[in-house]
N, C-alpha and C. Protein backbone atom coordinates (compact mmCIF):
# COMPACT_ATOMS: atom_id res chain seq x y z
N UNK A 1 63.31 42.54 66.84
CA UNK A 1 64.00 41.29 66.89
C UNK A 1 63.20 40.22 66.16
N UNK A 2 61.80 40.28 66.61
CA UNK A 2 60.91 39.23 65.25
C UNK A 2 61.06 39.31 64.29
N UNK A 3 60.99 40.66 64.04
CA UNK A 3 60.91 40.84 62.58
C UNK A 3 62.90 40.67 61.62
N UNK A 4 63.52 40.54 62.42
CA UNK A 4 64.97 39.78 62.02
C UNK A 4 64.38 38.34 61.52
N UNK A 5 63.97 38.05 62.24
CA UNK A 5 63.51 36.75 62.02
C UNK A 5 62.48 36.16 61.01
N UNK A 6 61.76 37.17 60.96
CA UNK A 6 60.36 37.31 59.57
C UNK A 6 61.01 37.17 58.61
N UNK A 7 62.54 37.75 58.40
CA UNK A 7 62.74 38.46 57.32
C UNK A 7 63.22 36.94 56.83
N UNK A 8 63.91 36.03 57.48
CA UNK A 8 64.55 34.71 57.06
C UNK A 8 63.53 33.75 57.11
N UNK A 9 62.03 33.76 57.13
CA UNK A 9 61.49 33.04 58.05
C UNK A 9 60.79 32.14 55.94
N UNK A 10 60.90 30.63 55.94
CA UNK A 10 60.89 30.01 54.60
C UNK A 10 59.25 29.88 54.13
N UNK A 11 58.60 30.99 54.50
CA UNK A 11 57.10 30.91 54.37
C UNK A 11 57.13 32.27 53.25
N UNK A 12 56.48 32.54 52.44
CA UNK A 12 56.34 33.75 51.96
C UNK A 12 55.59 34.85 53.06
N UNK A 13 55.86 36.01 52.57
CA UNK A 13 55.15 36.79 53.38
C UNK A 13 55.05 37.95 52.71
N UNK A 14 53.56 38.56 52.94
CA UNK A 14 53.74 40.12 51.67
C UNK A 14 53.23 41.11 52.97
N UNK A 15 53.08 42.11 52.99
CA UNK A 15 53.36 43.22 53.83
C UNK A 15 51.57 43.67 53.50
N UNK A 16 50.47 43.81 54.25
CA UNK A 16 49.62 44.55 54.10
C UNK A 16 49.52 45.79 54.80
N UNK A 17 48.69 47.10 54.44
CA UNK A 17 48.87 48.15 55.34
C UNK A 17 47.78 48.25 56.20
N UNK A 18 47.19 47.10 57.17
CA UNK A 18 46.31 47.44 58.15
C UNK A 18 47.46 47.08 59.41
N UNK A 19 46.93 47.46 60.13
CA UNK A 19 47.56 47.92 61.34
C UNK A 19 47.79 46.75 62.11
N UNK A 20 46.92 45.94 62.23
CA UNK A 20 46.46 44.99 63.30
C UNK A 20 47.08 43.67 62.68
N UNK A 21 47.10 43.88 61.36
CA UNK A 21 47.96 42.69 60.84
C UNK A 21 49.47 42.91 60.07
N UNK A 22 50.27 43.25 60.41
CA UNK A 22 51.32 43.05 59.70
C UNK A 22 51.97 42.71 58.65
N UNK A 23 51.98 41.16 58.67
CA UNK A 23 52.15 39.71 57.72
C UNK A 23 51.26 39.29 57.45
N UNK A 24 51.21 38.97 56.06
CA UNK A 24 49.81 37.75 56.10
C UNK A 24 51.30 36.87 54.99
N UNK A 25 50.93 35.53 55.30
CA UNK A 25 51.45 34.68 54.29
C UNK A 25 51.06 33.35 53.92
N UNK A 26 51.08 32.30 53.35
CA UNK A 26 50.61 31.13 52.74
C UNK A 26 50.99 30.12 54.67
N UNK A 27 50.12 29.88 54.84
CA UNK A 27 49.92 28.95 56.10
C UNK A 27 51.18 27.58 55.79
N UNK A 28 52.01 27.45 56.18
CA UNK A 28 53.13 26.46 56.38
C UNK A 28 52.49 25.10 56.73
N UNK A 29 50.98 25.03 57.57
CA UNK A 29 50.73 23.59 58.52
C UNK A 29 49.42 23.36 57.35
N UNK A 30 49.21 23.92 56.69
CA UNK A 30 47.88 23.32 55.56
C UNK A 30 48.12 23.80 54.03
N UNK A 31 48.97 24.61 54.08
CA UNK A 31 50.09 25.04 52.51
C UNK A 31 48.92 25.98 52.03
N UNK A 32 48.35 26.72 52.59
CA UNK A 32 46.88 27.59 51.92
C UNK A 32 45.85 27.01 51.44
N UNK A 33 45.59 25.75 51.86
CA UNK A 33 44.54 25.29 50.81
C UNK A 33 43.20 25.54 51.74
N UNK A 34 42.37 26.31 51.57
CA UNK A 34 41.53 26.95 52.37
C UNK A 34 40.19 25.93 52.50
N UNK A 35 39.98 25.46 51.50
CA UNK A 35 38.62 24.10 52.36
C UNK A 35 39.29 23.34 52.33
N UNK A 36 40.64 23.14 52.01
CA UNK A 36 40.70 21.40 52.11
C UNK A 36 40.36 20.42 51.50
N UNK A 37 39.03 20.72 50.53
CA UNK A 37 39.04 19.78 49.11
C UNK A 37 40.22 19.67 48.08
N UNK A 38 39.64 18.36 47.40
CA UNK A 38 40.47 18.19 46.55
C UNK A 38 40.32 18.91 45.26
N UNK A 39 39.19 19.59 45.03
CA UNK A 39 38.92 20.27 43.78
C UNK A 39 39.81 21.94 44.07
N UNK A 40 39.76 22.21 45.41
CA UNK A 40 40.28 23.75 45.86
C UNK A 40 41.87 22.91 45.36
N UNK A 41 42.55 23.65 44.48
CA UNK A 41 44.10 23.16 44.82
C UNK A 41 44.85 24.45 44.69
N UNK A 42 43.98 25.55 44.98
CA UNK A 42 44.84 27.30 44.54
C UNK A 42 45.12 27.24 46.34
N UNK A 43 46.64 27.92 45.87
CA UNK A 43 47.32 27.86 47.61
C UNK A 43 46.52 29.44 47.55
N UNK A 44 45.97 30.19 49.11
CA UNK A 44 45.75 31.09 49.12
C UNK A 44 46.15 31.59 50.44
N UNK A 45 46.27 33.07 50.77
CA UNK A 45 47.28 33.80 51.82
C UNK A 45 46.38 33.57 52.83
N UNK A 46 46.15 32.52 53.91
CA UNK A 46 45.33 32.27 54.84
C UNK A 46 46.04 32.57 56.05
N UNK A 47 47.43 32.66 56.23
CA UNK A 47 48.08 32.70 57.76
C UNK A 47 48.24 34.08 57.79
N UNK A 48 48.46 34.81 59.04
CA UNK A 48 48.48 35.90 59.94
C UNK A 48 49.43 36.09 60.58
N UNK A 49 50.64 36.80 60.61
CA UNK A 49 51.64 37.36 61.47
C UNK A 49 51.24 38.53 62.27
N UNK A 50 50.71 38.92 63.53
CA UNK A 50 50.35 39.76 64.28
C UNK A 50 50.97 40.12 65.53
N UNK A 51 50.89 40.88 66.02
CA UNK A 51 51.63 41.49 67.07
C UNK A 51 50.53 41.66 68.27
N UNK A 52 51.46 40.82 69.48
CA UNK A 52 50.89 40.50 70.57
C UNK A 52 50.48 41.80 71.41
N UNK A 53 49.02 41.49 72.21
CA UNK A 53 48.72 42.86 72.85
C UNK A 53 49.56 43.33 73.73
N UNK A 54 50.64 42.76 74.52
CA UNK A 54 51.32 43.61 75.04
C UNK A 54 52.69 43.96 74.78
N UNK A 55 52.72 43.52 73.45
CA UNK A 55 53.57 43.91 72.35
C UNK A 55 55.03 43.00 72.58
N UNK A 56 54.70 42.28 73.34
CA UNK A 56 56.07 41.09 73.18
C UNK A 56 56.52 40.83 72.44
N UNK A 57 55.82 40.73 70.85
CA UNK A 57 56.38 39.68 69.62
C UNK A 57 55.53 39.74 69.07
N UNK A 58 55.40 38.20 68.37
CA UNK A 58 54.62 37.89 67.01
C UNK A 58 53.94 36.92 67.76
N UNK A 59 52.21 36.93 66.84
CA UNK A 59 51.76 35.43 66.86
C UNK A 59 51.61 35.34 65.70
N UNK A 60 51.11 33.94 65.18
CA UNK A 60 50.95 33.20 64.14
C UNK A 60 49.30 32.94 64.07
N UNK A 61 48.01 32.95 62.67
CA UNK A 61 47.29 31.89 63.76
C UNK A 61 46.54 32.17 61.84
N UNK A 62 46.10 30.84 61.44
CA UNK A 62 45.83 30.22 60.17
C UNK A 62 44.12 30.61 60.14
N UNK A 63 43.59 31.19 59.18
CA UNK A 63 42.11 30.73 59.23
C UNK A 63 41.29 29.96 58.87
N UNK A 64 42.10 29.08 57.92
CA UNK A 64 41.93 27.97 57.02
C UNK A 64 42.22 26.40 58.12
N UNK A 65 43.24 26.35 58.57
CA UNK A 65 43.41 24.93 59.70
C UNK A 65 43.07 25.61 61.05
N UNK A 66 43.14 26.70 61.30
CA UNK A 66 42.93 26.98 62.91
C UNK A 66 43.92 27.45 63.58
N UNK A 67 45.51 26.86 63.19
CA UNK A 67 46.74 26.74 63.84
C UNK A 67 46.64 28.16 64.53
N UNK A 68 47.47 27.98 65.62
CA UNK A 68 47.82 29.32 67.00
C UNK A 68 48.92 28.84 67.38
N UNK A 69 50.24 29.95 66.87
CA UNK A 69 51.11 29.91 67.56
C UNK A 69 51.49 31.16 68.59
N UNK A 70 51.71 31.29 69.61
CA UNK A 70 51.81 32.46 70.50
C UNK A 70 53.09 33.08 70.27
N UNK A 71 54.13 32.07 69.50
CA UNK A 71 55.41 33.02 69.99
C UNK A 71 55.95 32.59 68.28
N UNK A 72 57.03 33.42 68.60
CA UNK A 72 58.22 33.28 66.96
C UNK A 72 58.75 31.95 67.14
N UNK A 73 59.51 31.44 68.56
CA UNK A 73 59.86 30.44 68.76
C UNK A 73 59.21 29.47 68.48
N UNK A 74 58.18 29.41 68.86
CA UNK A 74 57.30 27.82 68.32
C UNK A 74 57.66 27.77 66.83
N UNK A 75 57.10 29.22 65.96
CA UNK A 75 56.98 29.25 64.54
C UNK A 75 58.45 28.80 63.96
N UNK A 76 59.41 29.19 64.87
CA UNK A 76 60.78 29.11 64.24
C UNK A 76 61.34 27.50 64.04
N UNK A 77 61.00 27.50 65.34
CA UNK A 77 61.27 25.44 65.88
C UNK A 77 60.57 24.40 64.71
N UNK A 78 58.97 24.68 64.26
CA UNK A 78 58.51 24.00 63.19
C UNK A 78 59.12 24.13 61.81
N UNK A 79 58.84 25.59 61.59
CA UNK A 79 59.38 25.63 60.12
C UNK A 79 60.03 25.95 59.32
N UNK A 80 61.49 26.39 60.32
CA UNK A 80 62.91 26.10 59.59
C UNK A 80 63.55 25.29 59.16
N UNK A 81 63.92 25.03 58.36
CA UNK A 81 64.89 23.64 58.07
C UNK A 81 65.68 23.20 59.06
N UNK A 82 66.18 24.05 60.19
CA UNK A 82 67.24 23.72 60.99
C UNK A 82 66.20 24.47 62.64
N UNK A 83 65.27 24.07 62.49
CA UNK A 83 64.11 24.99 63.87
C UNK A 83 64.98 24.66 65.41
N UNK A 84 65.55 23.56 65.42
CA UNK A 84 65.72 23.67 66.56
C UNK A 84 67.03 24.64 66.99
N UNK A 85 67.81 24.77 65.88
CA UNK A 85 69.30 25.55 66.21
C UNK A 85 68.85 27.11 66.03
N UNK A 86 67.68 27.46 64.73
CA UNK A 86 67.09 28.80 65.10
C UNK A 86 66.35 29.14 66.24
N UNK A 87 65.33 28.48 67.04
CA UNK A 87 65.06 28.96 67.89
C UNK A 87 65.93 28.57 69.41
N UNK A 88 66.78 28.21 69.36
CA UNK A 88 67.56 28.23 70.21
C UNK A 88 68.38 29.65 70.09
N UNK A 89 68.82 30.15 69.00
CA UNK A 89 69.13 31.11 68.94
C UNK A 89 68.16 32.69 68.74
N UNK A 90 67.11 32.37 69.08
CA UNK A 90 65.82 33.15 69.02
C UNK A 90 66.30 33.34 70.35
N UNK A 91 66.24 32.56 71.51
CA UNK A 91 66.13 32.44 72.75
C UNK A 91 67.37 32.97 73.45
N UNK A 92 68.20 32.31 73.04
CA UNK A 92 69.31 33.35 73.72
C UNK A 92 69.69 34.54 73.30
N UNK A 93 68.83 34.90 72.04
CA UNK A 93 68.88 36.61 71.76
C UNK A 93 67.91 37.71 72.45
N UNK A 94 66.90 36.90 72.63
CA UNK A 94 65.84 37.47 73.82
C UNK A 94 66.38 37.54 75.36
N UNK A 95 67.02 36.03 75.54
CA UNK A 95 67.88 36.23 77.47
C UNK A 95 69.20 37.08 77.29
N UNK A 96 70.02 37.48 76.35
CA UNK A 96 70.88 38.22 76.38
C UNK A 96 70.83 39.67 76.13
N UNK A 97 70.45 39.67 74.97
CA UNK A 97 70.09 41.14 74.56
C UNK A 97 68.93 42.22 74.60
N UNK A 98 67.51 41.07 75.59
CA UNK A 98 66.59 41.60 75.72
C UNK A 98 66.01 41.63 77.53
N UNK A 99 67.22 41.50 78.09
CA UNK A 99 66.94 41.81 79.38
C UNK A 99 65.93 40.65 79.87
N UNK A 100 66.85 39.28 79.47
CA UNK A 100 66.18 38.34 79.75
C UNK A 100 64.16 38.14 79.66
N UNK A 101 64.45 38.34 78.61
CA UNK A 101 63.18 38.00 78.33
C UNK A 101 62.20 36.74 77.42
N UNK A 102 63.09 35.62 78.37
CA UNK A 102 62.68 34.61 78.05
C UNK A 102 62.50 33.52 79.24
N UNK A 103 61.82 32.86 78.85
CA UNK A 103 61.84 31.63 80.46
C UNK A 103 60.33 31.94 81.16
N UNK A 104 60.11 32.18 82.23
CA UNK A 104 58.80 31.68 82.77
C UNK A 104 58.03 32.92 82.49
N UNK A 105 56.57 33.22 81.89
CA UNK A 105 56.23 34.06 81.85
C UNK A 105 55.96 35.30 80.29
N UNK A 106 57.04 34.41 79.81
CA UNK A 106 57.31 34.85 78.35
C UNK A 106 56.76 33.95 77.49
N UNK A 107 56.30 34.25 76.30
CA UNK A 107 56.01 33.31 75.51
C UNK A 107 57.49 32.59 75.08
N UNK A 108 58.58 32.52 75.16
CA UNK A 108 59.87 32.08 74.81
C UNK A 108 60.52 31.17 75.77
N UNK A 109 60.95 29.91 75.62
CA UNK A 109 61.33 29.50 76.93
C UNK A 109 63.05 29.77 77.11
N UNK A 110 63.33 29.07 78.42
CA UNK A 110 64.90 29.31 78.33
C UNK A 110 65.72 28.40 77.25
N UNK A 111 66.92 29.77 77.27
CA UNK A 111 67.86 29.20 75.95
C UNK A 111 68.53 27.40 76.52
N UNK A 112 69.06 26.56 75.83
CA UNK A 112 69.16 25.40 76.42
C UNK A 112 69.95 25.01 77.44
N UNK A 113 71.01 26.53 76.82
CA UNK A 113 72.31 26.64 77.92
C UNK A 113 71.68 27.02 79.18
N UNK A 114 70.72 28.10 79.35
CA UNK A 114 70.93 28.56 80.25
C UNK A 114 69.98 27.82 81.68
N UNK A 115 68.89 26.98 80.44
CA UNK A 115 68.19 25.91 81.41
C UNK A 115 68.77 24.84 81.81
N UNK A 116 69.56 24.31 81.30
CA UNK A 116 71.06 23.53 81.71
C UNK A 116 71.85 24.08 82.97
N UNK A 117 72.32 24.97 83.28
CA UNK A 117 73.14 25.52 83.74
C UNK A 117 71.91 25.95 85.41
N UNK A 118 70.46 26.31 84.97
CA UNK A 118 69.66 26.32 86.05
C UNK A 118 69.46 24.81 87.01
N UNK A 119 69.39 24.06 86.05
CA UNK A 119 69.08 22.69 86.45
C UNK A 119 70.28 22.29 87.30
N UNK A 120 71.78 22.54 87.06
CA UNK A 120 72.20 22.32 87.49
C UNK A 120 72.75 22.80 89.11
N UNK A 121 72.20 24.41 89.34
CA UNK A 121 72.57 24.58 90.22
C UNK A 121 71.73 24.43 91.10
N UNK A 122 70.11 23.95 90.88
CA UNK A 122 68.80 23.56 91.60
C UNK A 122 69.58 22.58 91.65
N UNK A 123 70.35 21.27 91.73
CA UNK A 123 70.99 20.01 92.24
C UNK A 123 72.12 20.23 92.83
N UNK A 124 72.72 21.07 92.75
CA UNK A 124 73.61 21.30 93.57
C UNK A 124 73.31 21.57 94.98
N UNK A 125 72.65 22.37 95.05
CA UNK A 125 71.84 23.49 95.51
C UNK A 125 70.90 21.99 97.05
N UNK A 126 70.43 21.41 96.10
CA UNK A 126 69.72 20.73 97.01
C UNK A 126 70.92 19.18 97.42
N UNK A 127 71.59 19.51 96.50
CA UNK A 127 72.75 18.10 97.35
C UNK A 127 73.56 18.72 98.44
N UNK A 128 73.56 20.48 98.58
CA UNK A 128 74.45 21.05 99.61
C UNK A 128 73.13 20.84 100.83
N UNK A 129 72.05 21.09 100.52
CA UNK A 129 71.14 20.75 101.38
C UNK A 129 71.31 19.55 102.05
N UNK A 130 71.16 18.83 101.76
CA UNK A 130 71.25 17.36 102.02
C UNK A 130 72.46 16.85 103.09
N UNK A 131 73.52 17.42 102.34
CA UNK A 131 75.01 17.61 102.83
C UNK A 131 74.68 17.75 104.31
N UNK A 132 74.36 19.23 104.59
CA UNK A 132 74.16 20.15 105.58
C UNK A 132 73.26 19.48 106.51
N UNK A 133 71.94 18.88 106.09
CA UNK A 133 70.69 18.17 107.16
C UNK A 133 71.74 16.89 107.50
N UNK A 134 72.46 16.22 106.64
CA UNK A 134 73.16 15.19 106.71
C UNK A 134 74.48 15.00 108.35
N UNK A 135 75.36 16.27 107.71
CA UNK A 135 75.86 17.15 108.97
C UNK A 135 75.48 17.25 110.24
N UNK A 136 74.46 17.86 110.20
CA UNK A 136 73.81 18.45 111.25
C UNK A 136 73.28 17.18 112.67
N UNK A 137 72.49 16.23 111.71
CA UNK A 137 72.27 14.72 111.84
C UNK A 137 73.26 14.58 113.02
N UNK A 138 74.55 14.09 112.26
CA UNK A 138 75.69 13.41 112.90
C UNK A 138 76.42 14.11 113.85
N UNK A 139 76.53 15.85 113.88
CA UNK A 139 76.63 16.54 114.88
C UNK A 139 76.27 16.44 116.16
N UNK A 140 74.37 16.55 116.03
CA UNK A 140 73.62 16.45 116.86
C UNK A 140 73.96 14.72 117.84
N UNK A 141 74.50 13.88 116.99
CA UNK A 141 74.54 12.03 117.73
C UNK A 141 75.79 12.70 118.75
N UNK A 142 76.99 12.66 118.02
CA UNK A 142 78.01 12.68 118.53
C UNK A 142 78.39 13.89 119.50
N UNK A 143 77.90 14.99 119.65
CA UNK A 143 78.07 16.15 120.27
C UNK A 143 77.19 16.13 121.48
N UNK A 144 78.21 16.75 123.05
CA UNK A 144 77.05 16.55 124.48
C UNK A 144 76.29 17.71 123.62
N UNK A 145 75.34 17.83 124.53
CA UNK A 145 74.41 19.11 124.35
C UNK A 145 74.40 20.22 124.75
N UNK A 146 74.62 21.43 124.22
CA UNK A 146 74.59 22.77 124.55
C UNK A 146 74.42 23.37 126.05
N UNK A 147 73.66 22.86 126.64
CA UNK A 147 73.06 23.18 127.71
C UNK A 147 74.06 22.71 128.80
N UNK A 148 74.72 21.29 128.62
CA UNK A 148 75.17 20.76 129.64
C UNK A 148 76.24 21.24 130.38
């Protein structure tokens, strides 16, 4: 499923054959410029596409600025032209088709819908509460007592 995403992703990327690295491509947050002087102006392949140890996904992480991204989503959200509508759709391809595997615990958070739709029933949820202690309240005034 990352690698759907690699494949569209507006960074170059060339394929090496070590194991541990995947992707390497021109760093998006410092454009390759590896010291940072003004005399260095050759872009060079400083960023890292790697695969997480317990094999969740992708990280990101620059050796030239430092940058660490843990998930595709972060990477997707910055540096697509349209990041926030791709990784929204990163996200609900992970909670739908990946056995919900997004939201607490994941490097991915919930899709917007579906944290929407949580939020809403945590308020519901606690206004039926309320309701009910509310109830109970006015029961307890107006009602003799059990015992009597």
């Amino acid at each position: 499923m990352d690698e759907l995403l690699l494949t569209q992703a507006p960074f170059s990327l060339g394929i090496t054959p070590r194991v541990n690295t995947p992707y390497r491509c021109i760093c998006p947050y410092c454009d390759g410029h590896h010291s940072g002087k003004a005399k260095d102006r050759t872009r060079k392949v400083t960023g890292s596409i790697f695969k997480h140890q317990n094999g969740e996904g992708y990280c990101f992480k620059c050796i030239a600025c430092k940058e660490f991204r843990n998930s595709m989503y972060l990477l997707a959200l910055e540096n697509f032209p349209n990041g926030e509508a791709v990784a929204d759709w990163y996200a609900t391809y992970r909670w739908e088709r990946l056995d919900r595997a997004a939201g607490h615990g994941w490097s991915c958070p919930l899709p917007k819908k579906v944290a929407k739709s949580f939020a809403e029933a945590r308020a519901n949820k606690s206004l039926s509460k309320k309701a009910g202690a509310s109830a109970k309240v006015a029961a307890e005034m107006f009602l003799p007592p059990r015992n009597a």
